[in-house]
N, C-alpha and C. Protein backbone atom coordinates (compact mmCIF):
# COMPACT_ATOMS: atom_id res chain seq x y z
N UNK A 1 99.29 117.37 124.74
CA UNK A 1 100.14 117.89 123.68
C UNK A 1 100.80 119.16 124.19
N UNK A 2 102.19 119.32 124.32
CA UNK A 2 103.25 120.26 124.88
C UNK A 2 103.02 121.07 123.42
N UNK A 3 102.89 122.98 124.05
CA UNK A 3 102.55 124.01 123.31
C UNK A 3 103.97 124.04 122.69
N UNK A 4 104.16 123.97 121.20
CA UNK A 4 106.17 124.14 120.45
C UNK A 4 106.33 125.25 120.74
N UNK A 5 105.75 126.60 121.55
CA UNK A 5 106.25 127.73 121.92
C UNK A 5 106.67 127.79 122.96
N UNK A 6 105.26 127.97 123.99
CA UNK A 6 105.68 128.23 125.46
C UNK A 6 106.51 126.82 126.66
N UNK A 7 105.92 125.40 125.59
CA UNK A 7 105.62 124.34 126.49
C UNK A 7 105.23 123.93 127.17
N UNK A 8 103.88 124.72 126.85
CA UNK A 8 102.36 124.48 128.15
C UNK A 8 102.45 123.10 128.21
N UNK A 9 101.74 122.53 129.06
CA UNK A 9 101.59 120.71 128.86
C UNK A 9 100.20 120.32 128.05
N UNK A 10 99.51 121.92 127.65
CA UNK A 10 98.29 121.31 127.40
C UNK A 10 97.65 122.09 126.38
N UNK A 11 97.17 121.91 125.55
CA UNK A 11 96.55 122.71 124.61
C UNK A 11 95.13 122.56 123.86
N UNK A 12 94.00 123.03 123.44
CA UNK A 12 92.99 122.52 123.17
C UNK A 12 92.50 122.64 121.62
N UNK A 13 92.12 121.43 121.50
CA UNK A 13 91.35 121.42 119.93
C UNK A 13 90.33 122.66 119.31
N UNK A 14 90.60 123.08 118.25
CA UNK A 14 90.16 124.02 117.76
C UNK A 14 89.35 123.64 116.06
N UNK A 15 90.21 122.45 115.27
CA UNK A 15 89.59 122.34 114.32
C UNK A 15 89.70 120.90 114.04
N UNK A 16 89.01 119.70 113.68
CA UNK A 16 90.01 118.47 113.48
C UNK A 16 89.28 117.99 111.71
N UNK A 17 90.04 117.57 110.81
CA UNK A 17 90.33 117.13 109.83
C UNK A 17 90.73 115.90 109.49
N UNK A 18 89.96 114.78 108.88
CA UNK A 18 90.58 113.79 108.15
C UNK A 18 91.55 114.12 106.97
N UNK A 19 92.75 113.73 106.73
CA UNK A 19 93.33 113.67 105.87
C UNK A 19 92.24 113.39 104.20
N UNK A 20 92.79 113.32 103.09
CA UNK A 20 92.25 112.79 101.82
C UNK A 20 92.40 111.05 102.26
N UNK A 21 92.80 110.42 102.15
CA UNK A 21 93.38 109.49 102.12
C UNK A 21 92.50 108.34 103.40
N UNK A 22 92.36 109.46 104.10
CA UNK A 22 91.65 108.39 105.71
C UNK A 22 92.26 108.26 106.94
N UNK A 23 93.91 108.45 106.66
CA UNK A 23 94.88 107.62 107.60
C UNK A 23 95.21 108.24 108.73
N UNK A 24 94.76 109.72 108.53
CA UNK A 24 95.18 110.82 109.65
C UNK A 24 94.66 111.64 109.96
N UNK A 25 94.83 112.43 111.03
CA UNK A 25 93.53 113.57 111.45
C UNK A 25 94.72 114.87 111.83
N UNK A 26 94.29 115.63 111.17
CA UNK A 26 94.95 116.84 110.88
C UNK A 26 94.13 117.99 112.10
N UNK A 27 95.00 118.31 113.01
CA UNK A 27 94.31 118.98 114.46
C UNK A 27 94.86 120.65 114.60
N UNK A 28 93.98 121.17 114.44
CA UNK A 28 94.36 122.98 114.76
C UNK A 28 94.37 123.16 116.26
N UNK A 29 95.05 123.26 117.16
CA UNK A 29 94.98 123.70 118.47
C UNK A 29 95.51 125.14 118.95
N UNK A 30 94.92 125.39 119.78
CA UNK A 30 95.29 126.48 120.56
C UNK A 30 95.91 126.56 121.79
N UNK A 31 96.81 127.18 122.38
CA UNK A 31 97.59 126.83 123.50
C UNK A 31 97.23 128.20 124.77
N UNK A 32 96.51 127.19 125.90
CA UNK A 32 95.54 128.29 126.54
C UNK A 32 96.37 128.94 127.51
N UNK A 33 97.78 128.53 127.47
CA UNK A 33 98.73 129.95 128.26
C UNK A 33 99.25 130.91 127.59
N UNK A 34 99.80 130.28 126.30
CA UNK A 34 100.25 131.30 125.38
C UNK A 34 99.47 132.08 124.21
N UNK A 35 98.22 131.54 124.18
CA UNK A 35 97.58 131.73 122.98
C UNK A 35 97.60 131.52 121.30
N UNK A 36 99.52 131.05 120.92
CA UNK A 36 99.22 130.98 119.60
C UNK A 36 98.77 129.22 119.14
N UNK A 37 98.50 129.47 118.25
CA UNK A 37 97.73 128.07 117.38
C UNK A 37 99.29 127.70 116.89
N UNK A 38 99.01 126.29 116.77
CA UNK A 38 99.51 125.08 115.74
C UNK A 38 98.86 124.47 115.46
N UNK A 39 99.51 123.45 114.53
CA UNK A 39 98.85 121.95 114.08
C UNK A 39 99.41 120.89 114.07
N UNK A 40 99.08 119.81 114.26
CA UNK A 40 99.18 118.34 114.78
C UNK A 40 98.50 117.48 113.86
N UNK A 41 99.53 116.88 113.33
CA UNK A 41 99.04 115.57 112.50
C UNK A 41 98.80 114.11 113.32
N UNK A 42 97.91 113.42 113.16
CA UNK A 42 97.72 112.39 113.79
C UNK A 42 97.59 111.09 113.21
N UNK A 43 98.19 110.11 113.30
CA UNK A 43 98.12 108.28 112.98
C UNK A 43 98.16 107.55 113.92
N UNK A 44 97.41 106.63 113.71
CA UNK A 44 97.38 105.25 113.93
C UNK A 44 98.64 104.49 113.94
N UNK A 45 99.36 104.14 114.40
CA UNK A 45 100.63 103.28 114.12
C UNK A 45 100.12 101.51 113.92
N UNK A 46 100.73 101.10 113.18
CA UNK A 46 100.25 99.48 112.96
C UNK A 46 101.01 98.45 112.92
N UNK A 47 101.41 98.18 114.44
CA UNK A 47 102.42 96.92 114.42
C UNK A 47 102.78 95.85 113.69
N UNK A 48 103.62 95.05 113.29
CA UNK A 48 103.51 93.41 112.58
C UNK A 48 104.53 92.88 113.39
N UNK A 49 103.85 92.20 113.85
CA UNK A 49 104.91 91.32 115.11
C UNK A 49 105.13 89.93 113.97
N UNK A 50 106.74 89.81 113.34
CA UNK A 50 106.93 88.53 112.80
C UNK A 50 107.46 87.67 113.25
N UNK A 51 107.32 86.60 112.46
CA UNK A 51 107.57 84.81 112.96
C UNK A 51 108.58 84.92 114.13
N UNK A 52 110.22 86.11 114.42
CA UNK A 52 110.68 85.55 115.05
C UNK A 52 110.53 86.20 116.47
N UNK A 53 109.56 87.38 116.40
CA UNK A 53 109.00 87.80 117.43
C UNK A 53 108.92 89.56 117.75
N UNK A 54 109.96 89.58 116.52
CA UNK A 54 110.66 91.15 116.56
C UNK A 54 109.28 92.30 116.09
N UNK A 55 109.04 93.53 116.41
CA UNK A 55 107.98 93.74 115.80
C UNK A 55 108.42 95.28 114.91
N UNK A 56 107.67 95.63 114.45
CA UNK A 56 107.74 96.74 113.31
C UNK A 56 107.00 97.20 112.72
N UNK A 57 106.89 98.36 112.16
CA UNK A 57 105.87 99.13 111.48
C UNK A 57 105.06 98.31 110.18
N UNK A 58 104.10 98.66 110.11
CA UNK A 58 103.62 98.46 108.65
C UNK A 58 104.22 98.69 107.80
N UNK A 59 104.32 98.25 106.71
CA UNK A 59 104.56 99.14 105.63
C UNK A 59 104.06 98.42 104.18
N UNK A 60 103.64 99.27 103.21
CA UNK A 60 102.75 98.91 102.08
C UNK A 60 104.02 98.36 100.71
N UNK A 61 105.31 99.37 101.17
CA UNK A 61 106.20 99.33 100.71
C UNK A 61 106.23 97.29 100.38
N UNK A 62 106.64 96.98 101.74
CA UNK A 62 106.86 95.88 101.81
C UNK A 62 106.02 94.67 101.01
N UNK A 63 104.41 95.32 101.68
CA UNK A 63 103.60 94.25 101.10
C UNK A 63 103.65 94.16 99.30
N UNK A 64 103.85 95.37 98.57
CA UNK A 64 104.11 95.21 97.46
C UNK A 64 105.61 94.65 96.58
N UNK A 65 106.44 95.01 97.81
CA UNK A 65 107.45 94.27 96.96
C UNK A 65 107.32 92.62 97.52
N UNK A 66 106.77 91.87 98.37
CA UNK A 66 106.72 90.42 98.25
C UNK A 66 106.06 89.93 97.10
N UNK A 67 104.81 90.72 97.00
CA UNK A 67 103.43 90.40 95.87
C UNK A 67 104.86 90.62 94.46
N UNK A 68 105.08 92.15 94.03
CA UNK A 68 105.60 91.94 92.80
C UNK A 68 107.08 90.69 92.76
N UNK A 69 107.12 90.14 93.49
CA UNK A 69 107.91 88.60 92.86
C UNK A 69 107.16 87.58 92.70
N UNK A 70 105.85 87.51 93.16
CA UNK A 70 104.54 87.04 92.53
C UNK A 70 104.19 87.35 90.85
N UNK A 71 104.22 88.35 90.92
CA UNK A 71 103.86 88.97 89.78
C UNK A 71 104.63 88.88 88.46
N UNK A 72 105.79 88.72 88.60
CA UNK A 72 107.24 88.73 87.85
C UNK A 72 106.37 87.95 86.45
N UNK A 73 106.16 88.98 85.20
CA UNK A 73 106.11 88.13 83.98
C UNK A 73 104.59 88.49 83.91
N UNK A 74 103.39 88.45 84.75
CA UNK A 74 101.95 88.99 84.60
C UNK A 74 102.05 90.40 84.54
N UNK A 75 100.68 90.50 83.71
CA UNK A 75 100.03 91.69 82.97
C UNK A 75 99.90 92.85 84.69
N UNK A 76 100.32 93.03 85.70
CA UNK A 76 100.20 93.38 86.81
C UNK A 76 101.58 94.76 86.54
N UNK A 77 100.50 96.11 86.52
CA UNK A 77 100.87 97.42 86.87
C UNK A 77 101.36 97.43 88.31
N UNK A 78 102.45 98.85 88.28
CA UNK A 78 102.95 99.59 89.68
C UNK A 78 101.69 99.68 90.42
N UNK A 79 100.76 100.23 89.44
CA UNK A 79 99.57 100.82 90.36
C UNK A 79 98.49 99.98 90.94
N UNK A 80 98.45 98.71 89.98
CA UNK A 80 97.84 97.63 90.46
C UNK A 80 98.50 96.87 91.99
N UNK A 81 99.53 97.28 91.90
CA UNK A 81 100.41 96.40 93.46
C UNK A 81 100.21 97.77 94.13
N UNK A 82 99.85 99.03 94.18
CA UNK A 82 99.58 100.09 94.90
C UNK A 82 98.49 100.09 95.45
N UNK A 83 97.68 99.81 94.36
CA UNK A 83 95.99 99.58 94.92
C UNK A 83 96.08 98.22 95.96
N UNK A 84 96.32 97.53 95.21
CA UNK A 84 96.30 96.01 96.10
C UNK A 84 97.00 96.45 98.06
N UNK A 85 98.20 96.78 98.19
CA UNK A 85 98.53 96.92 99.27
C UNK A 85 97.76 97.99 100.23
N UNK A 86 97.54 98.92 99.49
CA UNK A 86 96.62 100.23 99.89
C UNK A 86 94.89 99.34 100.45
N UNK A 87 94.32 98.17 99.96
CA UNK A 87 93.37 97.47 100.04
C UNK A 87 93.98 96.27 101.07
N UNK A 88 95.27 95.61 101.03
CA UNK A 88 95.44 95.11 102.35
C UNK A 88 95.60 95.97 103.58
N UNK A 89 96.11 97.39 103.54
CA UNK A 89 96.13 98.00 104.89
C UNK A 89 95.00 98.37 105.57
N UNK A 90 94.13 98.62 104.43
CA UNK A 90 92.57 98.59 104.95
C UNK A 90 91.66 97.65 105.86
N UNK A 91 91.93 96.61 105.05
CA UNK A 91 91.41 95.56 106.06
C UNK A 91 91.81 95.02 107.30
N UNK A 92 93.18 95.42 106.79
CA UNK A 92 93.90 95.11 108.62
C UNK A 92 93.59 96.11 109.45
N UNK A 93 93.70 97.51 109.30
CA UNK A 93 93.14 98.59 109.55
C UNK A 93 91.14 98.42 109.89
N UNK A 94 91.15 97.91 109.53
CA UNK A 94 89.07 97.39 109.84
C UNK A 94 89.08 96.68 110.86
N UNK A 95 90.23 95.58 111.05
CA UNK A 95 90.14 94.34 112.10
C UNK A 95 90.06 95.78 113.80
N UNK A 96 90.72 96.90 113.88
CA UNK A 96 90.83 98.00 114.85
C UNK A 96 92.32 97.29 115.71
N UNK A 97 92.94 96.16 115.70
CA UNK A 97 93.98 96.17 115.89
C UNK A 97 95.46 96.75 115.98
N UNK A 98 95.93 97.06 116.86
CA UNK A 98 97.26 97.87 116.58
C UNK A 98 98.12 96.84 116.02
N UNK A 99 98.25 95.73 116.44
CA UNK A 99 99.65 95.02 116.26
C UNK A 99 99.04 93.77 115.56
N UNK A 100 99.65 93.12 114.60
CA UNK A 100 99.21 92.11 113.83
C UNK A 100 99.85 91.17 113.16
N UNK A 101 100.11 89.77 113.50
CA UNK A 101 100.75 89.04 112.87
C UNK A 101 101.44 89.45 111.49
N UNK A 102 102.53 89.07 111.02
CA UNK A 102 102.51 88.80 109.65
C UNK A 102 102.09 87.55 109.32
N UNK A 103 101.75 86.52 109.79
CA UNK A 103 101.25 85.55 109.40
C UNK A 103 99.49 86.11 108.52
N UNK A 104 98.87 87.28 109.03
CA UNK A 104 97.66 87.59 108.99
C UNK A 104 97.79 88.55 108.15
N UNK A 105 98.97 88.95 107.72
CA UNK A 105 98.96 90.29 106.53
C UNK A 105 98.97 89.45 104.97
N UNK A 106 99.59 88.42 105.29
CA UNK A 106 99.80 87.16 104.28
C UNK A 106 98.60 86.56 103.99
N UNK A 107 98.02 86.31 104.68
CA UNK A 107 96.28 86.24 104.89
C UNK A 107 95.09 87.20 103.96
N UNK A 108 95.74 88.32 104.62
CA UNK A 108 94.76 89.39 104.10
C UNK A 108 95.67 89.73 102.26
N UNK A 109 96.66 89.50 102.01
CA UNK A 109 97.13 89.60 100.40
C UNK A 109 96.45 88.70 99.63
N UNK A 110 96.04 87.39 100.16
CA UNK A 110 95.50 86.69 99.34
C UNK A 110 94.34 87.18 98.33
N UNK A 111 93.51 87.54 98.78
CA UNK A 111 91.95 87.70 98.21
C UNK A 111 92.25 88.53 97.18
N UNK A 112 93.07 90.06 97.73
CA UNK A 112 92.80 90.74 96.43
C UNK A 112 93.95 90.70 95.29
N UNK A 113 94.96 89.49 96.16
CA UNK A 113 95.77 89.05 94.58
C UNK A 113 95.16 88.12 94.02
N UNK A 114 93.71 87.22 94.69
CA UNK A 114 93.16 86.32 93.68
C UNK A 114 92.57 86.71 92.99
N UNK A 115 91.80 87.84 93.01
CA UNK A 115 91.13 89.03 92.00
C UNK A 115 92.11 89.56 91.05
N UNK A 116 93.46 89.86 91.22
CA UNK A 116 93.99 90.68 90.63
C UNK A 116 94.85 89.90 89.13
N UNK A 117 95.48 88.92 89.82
CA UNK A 117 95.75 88.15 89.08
C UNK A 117 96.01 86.41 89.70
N UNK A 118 95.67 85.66 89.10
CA UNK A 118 95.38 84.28 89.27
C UNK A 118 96.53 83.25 89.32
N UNK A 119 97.17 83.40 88.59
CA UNK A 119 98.72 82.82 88.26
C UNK A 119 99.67 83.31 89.56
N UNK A 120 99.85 85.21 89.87
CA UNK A 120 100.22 85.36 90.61
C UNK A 120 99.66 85.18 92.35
N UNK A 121 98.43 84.22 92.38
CA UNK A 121 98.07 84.37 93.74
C UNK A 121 98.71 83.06 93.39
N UNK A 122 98.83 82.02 92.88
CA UNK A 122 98.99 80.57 93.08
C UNK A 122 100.56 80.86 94.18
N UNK A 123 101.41 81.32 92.83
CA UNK A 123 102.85 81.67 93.40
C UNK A 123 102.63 81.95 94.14
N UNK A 124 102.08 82.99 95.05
CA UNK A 124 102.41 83.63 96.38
C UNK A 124 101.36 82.56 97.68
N UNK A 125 100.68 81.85 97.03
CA UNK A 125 100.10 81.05 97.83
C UNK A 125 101.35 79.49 97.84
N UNK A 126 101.89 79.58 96.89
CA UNK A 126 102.40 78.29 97.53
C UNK A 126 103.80 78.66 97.85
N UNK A 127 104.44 79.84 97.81
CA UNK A 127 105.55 80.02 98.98
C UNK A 127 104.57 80.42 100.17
N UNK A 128 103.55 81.37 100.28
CA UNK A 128 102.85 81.77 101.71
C UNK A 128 102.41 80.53 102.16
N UNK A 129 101.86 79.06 101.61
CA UNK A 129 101.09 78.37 102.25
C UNK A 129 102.05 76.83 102.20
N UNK A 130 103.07 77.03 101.79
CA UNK A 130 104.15 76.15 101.69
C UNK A 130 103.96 74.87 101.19
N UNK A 131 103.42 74.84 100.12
CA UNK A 131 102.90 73.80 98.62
C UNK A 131 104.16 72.92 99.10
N UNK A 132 104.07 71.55 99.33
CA UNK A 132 104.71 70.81 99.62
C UNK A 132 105.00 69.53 97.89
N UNK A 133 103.70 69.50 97.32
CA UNK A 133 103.53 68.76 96.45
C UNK A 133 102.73 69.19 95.30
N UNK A 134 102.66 68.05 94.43
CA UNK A 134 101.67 68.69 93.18
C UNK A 134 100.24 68.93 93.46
N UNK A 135 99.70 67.61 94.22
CA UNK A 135 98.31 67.91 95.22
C UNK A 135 98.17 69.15 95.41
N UNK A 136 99.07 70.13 96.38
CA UNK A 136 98.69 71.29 96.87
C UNK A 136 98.52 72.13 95.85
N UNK A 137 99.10 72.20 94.68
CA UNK A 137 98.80 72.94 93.60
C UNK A 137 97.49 72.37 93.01
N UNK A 138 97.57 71.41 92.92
CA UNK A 138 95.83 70.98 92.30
C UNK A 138 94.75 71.14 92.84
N UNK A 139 94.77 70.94 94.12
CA UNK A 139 93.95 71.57 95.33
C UNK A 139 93.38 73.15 95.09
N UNK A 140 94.70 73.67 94.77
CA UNK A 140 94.55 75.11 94.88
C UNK A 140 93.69 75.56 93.34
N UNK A 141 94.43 74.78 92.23
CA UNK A 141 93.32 74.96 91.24
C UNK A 141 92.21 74.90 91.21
N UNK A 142 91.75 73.50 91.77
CA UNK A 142 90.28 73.16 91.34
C UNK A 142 89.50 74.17 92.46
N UNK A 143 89.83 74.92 93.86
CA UNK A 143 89.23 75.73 94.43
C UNK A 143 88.81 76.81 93.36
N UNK A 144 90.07 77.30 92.75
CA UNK A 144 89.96 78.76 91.67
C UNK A 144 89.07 78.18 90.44
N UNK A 145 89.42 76.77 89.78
CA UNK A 145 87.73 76.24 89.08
C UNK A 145 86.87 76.20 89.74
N UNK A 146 86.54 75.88 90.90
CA UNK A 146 85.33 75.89 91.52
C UNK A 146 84.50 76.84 91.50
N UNK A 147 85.41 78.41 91.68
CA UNK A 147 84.83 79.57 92.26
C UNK A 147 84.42 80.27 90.48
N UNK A 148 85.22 79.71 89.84
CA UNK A 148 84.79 79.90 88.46
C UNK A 148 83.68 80.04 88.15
N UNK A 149 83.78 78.14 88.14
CA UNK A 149 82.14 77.95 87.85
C UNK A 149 81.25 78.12 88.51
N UNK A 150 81.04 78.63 90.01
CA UNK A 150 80.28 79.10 90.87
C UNK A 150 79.72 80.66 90.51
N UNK A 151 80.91 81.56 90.04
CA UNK A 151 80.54 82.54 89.22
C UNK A 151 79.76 82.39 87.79
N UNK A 152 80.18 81.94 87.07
CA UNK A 152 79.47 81.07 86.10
C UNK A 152 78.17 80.94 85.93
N UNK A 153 77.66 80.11 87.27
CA UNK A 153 76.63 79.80 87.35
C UNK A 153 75.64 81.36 87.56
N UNK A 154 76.04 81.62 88.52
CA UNK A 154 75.65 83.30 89.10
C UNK A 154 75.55 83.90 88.27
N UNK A 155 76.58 84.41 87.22
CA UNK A 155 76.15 84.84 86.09
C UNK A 155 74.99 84.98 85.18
N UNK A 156 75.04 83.55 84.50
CA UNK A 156 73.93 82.89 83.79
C UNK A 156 72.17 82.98 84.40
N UNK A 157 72.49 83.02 85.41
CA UNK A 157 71.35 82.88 86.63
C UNK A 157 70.04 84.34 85.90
């Protein structure tokens, strides 16, 4: 890390800080030619290499505006598609990967839009999983009855 004063090439850690949030590490350094301190914010960058090969940043932005055309008409808050994307960057963020399909971010939306709302995971599952027929929609139901009554049962238990 080049000192923003003198332009030492090198400077040494003095305090380091997680952000609130998780995403960044907030660094006090000292610059051992010139002596004064700065600070240095630090991230993770998180690739999505898509279908046609091009690649690009994350962004939560994104994942929530595909989900809210899912959503269009369900009981589904701003903050509910905030939480939700904020909970897909996580898990992609867990895999320790820099760069990551979008095929696999599409992946990781599923679960906590099947929690979130039910109607809207179908929609986004059958443009994401490309529902060809009525089968694939019935398919997809009787899984979400299944897990129903699997809860159900658990419940009662």
């Amino acid at each position: 890390m080049h000192c923003p004063f003198c332009r030492h090439p090198d400077s040494r850690v003095i305090d380091s800080r997680t952000s609130d949030d998780g995403l960044s590490i907030r660094r006090r350094r000292q610059c051992p030619e010139c002596g004064r301190r700065f600070s240095t914010t630090e991230t993770a960058s998180l690739s999505v290499i898509k279908r046609s090969g091009v690649g690009e940043l994350f962004s939560r932005d994104k994942v929530v505006a595909g989900v809210r055309k899912a959503c269009q008409g369900r009981p589904v808050t701003d903050s509910d598609l905030a939480i939700l994307a904020q909970r897909v960057e996580e898990s992609i963020r867990q895999t320790g990967a820099s760069q990551i399909d979008a095929n696999e971010i599409g992946l990781a939306i599923l679960t906590p839009l099947r929690e979130l709302d039910e109607v809207a995971y179908l929609r986004f599952a059958s443009v994401y999983q490309a529902f060809d027929s009525l089968d694939d929609f019935e398919a997809a139901i009787g899984a979400l009855r299944a897990s129903h009554t699997a809860s159900d049962a658990v419940s009662d238990a």
